[in-house]
Protein backbone atom coordinates (compact mmCIF):
# COMPACT_ATOMS: atom_id res chain seq x y z
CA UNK A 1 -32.79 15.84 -10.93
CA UNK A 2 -31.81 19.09 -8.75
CA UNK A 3 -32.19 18.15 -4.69
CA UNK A 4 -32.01 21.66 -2.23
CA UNK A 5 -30.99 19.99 0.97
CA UNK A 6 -31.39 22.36 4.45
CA UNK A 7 -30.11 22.27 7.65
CA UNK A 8 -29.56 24.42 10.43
CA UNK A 9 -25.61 24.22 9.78
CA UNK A 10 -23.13 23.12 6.46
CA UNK A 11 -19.52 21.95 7.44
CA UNK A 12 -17.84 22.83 3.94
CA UNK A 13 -14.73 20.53 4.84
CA UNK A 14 -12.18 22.28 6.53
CA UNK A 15 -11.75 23.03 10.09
CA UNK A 16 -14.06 26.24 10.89
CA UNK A 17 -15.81 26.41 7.82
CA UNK A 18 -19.25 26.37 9.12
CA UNK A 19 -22.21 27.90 7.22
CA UNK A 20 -24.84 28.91 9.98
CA UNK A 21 -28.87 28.12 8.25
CA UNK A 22 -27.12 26.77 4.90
CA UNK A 23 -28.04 25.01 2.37
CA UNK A 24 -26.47 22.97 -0.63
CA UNK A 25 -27.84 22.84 -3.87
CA UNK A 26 -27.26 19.31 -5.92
CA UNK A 27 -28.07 18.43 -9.67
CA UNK A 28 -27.44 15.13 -10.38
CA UNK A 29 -23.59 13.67 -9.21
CA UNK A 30 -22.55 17.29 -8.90
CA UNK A 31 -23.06 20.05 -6.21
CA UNK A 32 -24.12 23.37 -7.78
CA UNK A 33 -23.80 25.61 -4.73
CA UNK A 34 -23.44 26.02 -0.71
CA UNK A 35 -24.58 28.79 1.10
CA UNK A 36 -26.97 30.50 3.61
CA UNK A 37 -30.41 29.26 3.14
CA UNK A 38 -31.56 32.12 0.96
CA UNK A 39 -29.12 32.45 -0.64
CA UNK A 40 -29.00 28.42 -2.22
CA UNK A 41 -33.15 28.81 -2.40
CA UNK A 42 -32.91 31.31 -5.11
CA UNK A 43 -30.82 29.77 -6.59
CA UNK A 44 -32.43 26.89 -6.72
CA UNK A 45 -35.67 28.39 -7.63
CA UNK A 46 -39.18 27.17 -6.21
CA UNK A 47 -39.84 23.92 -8.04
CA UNK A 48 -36.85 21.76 -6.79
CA UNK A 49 -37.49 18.69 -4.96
CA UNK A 50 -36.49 19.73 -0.86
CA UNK A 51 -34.92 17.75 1.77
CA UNK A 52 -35.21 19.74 5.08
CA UNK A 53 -33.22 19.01 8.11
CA UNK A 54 -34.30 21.39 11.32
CA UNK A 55 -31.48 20.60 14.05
CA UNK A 56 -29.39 18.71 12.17
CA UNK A 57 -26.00 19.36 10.19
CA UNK A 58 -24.67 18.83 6.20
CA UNK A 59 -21.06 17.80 5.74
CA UNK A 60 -18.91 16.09 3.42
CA UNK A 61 -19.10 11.86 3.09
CA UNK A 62 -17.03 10.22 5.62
CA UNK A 63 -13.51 8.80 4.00
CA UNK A 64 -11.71 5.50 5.12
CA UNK A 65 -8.22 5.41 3.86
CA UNK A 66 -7.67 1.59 4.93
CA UNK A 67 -9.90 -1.60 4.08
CA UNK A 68 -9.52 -4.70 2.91
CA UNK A 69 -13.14 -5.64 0.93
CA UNK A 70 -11.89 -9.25 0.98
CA UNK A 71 -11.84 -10.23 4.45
CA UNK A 72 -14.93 -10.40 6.55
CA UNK A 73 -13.70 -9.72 9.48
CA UNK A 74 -14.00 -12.48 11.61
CA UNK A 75 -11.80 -14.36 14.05
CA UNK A 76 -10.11 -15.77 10.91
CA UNK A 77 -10.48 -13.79 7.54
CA UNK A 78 -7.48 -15.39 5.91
CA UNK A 79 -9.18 -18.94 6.66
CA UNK A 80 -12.30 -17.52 5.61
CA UNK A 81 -10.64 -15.91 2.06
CA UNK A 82 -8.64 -19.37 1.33
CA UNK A 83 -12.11 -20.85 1.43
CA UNK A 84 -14.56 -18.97 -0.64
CA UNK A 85 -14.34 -18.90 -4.14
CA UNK A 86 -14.65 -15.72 -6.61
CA UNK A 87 -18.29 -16.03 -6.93
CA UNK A 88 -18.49 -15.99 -3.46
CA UNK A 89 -15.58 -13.08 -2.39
CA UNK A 90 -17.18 -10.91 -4.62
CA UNK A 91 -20.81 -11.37 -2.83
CA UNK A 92 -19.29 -10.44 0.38
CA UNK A 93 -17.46 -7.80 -0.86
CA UNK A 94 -20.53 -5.83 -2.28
CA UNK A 95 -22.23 -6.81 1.12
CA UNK A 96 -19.34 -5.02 2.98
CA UNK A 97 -19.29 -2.14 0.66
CA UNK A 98 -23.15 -1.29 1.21
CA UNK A 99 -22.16 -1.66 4.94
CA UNK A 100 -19.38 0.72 4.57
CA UNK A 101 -22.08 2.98 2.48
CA UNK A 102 -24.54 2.77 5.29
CA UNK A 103 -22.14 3.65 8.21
CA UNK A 104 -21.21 7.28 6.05
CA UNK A 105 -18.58 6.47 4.57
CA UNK A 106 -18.63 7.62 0.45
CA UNK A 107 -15.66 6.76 -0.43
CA UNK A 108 -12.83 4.11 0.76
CA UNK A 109 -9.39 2.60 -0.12
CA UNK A 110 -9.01 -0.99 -1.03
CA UNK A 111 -5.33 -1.70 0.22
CA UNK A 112 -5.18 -5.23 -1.29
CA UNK A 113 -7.98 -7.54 -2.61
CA UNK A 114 -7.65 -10.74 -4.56
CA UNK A 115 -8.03 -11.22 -8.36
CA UNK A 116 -8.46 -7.65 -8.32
CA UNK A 117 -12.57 -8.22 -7.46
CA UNK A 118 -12.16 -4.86 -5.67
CA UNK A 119 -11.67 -3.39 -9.16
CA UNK A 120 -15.11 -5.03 -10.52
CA UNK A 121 -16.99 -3.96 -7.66
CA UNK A 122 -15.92 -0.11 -7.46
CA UNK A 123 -16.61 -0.16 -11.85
CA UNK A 124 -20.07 -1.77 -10.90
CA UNK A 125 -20.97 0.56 -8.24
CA UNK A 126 -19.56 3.68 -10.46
CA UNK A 127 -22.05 2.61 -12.84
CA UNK A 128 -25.08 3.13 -10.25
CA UNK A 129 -25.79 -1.37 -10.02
CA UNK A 130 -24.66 -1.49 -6.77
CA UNK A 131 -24.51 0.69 -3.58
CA UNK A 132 -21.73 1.33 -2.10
CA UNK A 133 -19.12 4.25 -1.96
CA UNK A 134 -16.42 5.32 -4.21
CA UNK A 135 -13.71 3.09 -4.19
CA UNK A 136 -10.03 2.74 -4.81
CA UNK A 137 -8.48 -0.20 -5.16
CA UNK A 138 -4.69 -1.18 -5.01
CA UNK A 139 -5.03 -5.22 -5.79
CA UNK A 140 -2.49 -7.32 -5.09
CA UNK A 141 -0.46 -5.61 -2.79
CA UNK A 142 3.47 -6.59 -3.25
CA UNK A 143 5.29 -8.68 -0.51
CA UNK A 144 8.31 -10.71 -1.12
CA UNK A 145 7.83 -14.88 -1.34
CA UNK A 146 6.13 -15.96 1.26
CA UNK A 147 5.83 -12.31 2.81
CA UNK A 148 3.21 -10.44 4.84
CA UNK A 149 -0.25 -11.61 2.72
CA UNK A 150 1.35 -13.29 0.15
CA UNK A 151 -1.73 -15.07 -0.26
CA UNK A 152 -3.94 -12.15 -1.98
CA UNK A 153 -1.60 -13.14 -4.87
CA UNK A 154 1.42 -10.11 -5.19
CA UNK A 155 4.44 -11.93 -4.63
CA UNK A 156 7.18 -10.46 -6.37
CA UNK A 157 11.39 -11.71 -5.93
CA UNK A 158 13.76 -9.10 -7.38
CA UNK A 159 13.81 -5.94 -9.70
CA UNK A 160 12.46 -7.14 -12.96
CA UNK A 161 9.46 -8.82 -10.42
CA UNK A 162 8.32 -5.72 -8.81
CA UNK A 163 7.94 -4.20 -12.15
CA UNK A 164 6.09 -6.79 -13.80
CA UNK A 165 3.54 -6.92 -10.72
CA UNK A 166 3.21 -3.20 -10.91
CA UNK A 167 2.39 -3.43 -14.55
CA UNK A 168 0.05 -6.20 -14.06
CA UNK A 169 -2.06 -4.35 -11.24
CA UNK A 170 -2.06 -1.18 -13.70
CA UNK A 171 -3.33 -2.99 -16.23
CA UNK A 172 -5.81 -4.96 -14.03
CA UNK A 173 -7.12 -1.13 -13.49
CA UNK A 174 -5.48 -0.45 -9.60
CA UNK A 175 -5.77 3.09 -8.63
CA UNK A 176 -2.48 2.86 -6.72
CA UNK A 177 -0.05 1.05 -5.18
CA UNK A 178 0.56 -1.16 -2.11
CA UNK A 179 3.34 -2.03 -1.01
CA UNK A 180 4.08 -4.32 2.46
CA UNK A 181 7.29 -2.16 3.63
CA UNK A 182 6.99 -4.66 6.69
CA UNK A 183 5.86 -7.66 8.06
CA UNK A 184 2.31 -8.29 9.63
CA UNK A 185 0.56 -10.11 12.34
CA UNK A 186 -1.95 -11.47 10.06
CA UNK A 187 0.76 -13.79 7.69
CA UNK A 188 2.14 -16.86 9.73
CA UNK A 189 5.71 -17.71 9.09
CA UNK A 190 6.31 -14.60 7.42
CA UNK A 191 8.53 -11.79 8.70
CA UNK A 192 7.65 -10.08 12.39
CA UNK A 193 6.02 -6.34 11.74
CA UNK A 194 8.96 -4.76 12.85
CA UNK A 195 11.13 -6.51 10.19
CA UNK A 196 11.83 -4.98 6.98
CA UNK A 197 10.68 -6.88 3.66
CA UNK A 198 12.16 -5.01 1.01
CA UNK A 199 15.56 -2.27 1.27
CA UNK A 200 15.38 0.91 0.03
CA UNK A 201 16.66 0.11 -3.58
CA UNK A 202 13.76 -2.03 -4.23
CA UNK A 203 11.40 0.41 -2.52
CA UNK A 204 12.70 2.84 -4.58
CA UNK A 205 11.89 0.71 -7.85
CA UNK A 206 8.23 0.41 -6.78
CA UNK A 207 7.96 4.14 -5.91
CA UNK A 208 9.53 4.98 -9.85
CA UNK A 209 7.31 2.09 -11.65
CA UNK A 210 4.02 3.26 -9.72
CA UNK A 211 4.66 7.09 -10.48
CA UNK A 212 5.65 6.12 -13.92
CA UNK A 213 1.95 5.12 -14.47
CA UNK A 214 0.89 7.49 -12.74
CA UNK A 215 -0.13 5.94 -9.46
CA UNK A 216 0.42 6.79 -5.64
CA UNK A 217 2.06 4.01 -3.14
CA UNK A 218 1.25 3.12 -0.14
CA UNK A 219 3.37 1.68 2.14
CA UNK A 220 2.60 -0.75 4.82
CA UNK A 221 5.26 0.14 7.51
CA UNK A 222 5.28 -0.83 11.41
CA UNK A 223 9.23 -1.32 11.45
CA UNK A 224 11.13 1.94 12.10
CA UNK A 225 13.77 0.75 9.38
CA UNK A 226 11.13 -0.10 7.19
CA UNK A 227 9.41 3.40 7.98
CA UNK A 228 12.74 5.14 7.18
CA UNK A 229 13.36 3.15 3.81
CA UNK A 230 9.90 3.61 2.42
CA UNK A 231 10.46 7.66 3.48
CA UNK A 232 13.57 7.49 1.93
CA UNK A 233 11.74 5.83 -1.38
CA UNK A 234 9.49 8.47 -1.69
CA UNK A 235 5.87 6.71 -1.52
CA UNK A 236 3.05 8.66 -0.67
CA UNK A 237 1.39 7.47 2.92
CA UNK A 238 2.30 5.01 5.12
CA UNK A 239 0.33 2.82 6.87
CA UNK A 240 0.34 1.63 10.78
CA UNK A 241 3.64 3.58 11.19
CA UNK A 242 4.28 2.15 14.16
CA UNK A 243 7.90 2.78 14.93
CA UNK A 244 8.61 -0.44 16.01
CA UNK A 245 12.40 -1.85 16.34
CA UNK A 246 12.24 -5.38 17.60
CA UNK A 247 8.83 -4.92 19.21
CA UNK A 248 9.76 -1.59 20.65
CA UNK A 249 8.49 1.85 20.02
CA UNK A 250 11.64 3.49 18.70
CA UNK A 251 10.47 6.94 17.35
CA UNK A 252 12.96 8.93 15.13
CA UNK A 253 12.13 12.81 14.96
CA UNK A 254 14.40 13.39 12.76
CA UNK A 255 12.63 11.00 10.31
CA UNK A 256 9.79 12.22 11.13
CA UNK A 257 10.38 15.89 10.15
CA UNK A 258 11.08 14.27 6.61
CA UNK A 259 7.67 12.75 6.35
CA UNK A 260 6.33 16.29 6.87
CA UNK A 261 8.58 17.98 4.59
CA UNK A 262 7.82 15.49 1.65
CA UNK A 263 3.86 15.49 2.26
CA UNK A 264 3.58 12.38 3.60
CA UNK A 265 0.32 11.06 4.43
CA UNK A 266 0.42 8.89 7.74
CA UNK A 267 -2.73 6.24 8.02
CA UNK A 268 -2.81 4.45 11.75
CA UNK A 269 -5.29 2.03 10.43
CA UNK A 270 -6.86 1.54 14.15
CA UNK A 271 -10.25 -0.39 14.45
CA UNK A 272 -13.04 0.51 15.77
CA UNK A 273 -12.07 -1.67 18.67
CA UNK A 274 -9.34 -0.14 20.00
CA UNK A 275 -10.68 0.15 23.18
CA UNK A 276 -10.20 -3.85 23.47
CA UNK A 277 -6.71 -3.19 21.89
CA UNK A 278 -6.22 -1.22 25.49
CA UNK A 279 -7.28 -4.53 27.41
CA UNK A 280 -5.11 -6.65 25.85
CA UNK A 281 -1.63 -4.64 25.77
CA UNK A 282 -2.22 -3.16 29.12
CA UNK A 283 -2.84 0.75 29.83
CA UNK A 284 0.46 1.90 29.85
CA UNK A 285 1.69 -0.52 26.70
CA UNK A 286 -1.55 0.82 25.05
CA UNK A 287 -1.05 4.89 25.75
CA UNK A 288 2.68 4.29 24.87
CA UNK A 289 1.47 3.20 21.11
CA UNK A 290 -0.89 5.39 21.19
CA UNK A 291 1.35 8.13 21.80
CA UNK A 292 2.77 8.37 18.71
CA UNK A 293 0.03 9.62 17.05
CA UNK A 294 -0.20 13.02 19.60
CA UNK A 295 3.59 12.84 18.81
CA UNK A 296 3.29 12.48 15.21
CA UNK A 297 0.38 15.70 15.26
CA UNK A 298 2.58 17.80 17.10
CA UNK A 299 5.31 17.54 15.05
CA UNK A 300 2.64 18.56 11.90
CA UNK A 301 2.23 14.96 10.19
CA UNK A 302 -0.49 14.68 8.35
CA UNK A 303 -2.53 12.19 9.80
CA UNK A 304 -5.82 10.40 7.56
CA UNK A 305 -8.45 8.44 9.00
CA UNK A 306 -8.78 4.33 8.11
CA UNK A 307 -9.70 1.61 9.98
CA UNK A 308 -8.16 -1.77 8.42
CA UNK A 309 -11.89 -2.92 8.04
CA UNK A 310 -11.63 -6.48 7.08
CA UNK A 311 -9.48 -8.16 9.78
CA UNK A 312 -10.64 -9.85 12.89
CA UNK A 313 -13.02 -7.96 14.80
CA UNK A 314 -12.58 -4.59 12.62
CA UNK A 315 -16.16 -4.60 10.88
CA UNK A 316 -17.18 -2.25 8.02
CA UNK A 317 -19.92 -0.12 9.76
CA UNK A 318 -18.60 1.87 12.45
CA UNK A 319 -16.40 4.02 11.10
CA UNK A 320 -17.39 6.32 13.96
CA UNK A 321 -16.13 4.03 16.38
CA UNK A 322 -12.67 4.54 15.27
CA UNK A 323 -12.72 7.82 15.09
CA UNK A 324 -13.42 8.03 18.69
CA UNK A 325 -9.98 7.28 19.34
CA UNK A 326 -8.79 10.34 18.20
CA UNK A 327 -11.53 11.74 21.32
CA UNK A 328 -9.72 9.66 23.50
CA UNK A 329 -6.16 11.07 22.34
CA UNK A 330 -7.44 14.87 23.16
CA UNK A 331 -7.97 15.73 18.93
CA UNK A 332 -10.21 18.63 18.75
CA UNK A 333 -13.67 17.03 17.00
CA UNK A 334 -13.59 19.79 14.25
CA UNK A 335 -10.33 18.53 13.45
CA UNK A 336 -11.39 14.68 13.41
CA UNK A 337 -13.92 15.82 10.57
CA UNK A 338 -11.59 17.64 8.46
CA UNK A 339 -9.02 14.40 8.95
CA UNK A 340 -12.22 11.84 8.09
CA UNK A 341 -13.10 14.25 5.12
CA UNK A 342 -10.64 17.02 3.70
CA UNK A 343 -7.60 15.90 4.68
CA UNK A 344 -8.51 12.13 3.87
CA UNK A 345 -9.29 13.22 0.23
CA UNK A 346 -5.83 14.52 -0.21
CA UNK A 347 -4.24 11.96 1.00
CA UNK A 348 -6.27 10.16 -1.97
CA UNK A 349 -5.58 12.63 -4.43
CA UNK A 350 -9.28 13.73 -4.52
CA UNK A 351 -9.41 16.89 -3.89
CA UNK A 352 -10.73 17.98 -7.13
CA UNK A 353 -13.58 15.46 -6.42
CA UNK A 354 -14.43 15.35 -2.96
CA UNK A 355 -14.02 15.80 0.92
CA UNK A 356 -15.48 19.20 0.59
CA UNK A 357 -18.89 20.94 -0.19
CA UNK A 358 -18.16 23.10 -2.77
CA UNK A 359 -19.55 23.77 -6.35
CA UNK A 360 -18.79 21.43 -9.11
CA UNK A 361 -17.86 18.68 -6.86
CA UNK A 362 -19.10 15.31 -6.20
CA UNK A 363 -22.50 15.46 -4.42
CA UNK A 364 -20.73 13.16 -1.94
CA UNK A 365 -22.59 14.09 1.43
CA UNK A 366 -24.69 13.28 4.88
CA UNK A 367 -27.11 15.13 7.16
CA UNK A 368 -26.45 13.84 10.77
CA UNK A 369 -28.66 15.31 13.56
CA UNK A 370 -26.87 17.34 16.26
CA UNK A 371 -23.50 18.82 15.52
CA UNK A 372 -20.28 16.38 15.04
CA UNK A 373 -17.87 18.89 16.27
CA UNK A 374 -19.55 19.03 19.79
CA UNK A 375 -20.57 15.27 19.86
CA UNK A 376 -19.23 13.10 17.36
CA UNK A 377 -22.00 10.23 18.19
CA UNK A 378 -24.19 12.59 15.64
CA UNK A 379 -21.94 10.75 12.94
CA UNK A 380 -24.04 7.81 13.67
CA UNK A 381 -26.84 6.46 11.82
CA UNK A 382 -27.08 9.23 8.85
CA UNK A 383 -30.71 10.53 7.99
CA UNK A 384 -29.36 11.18 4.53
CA UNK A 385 -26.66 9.72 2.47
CA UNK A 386 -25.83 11.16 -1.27
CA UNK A 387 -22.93 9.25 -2.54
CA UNK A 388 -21.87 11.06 -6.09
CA UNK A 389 -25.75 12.21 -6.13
CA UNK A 390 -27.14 8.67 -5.18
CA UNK A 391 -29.53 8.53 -2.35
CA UNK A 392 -28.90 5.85 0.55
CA UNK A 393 -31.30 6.49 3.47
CA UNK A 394 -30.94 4.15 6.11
CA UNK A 395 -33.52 2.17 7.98
């Protein structure tokens, strides 16, 4: 059924492409058109079903590049994962998908689940049984014996062991895959995030084996050296990129320059409490990691929006929240939409399905009152949510 949705402004996507009095015209999971007003209501004929929106604004879904659907995000998700069985995970999981949903967010990446549930739940909501937004899911993420979340089932020792796991996550149905470049705070015993997990040649392997199939990698890198190996592998976005060397920021331009020259996608994966992230580290500890990503900017990486949803204190519904910090680091708030949206669905390699309005997309959408690019609080609490033509209207 065709839906003509009004509002005083449309945000196609990209950074200044603002329709003043538009309107976008949706049949079904598909947009038809975006335009002026009277332009889309012709179109559209008088017999479509209306949604009108005085004062308020139409833009693309919201996209989080970084969650984990298994963890709940309490003081100990781990605990809470090694305790629940599959019955159970997969409850919770739908549970944090509608909350994901709710918050605007249409679409999100799954960087590691276990027993590849994530890949169940994104076929179930697909199919219009659940809500929830689009999802892509990695799986099991590979780590090395023991390694950084060894326990979501990807360990992998040697060549021929990569491979396999690869092949087994492709045919469990992953959309990509993930790959833990470096340790993590999350694993205990494991290796420290600055420290490498894998060298380049084995990097390398998963990078060939993924794009063999057909798949993109992400790489979860804090460590400088494992930053530089993972660039050096080719994957497609890292994730923290952290630029640590033995618990120190240690930046490398020069490396740097090679993520933007191969198209790198860089995901910081901050929560939406980063401001308690600033408490504990300190100010100046807290600005200096923070830093990176104004550094990063400037020197043109492509930066994508996440939030690590899932781990302790990083819930699923305030996507908003993280994107504040990007306020706080001086990022103009057209450009924090096009990074949450356009540039987000690149990263993905969706950009033939969504992060824009445009025709023959996915009706993937919200109307916010206000304008996000002068307040980005307007971001909160959608009056209307179309996720690939679904409705989801909150409260």
């Amino acid at each position: 059924m065709a839906l003509l949705i009004t509002a005083d402004q449309v945000l196609q996507g990209p950074a200044g492409a603002r329709i003043k009095d538009g309107a976008v015209l949706v049949d079904g999971s598909a947009i038809v058109a975006v335009g002026p007003r009277g332009v889309v209501e012709a179109l559209a004929g008088p017999d479509v079903e209306r949604s009108d929106h005085p004062g308020a604004t139409v833009l693309p879904g919201l996209i989080n590049c970084h969650v984990h659907l298994a963890f709940d995000a309490g003081p100990d998700p781990v605990g809470t994962l090694g305790d629940t069985d599959d019955a159970a995970l997969a409850l919770g999981m739908a549970d944090r998908a509608r909350q994901l949903l709710a918050g605007g967010v249409t679409t999100a990446r799954d960087l590691g689940d276990r027993g590849a549930l994530a890949v169940r739940l994104r076929d179930t909501i697909a199919a219009g049984d659940l809500p929830g937004p689009r999802i892509l899911a990695a799986t099991a993420p590979l780590t090395p014996p023991g390694g950084h979340c060894w326990f979501l089932g990807g360990e992998v020792d040697g060549t021929a062991a990569i491979r396999d796991r690869i092949r087994r996550n492709v045919a469990a149905g992953a959309d990509l895959i993930k790959v833990m470049a470096s340790g993590g705070q999350m694993t205990p015993g494991g290796a420290a995030m600055w420290e490498s997990q894998f060298d380049t040649e084995q990097l390398r392997v998963v990078v060939d084996e993924a794009h063999e199939a057909g798949l993109r990698v992400a790489a979860h890198a804090h460590g400088t050296a494992s930053i530089v190996s993972a660039v050096d592998a080719g994957v497609d976005s890292l994730e923290h990129c952290t630029w640590l060397t033995d618990g120190v920021p240690d930046e490398r331009e020069d490396v740097a320059a090679r993520i933007v020259e191969q198209g790198i996608h860089v995901c910081s994966a901050m929560s939406p409490n980063w401001r308690a992230f600033i408490e504990r580290l300190g100010p100046e500890r807290a600005e200096r990691s923070f830093a990176r990503l104004r550094w990063m900017d400037g020197l043109g990486v492509r930066l994508v929006t996440g939030t690590d949803a899932g781990l302790p204190f990083s819930g699923f519904g305030d996507f908003v929240g993280a994107l504040g910090l990007y306020e706080y680091l001086g990022f103009p708030l057209e450009r924090i939409v096009e990074m949450a949206t356009t540039r987000s669905a690149e990263a993905l390699g969706l950009t033939d399905e969504t992060g824009r309005l445009a025709p023959g997309l996915a009706a993937d959408l919200l109307v916010v009152a206000g304008d996000p690019t002068t307040d980005l609080n307007a971001l909160r609490d959608p009056a209307l949510i179309l996720a690939r033509g679904r409705r989801h209207q909150n409260g």
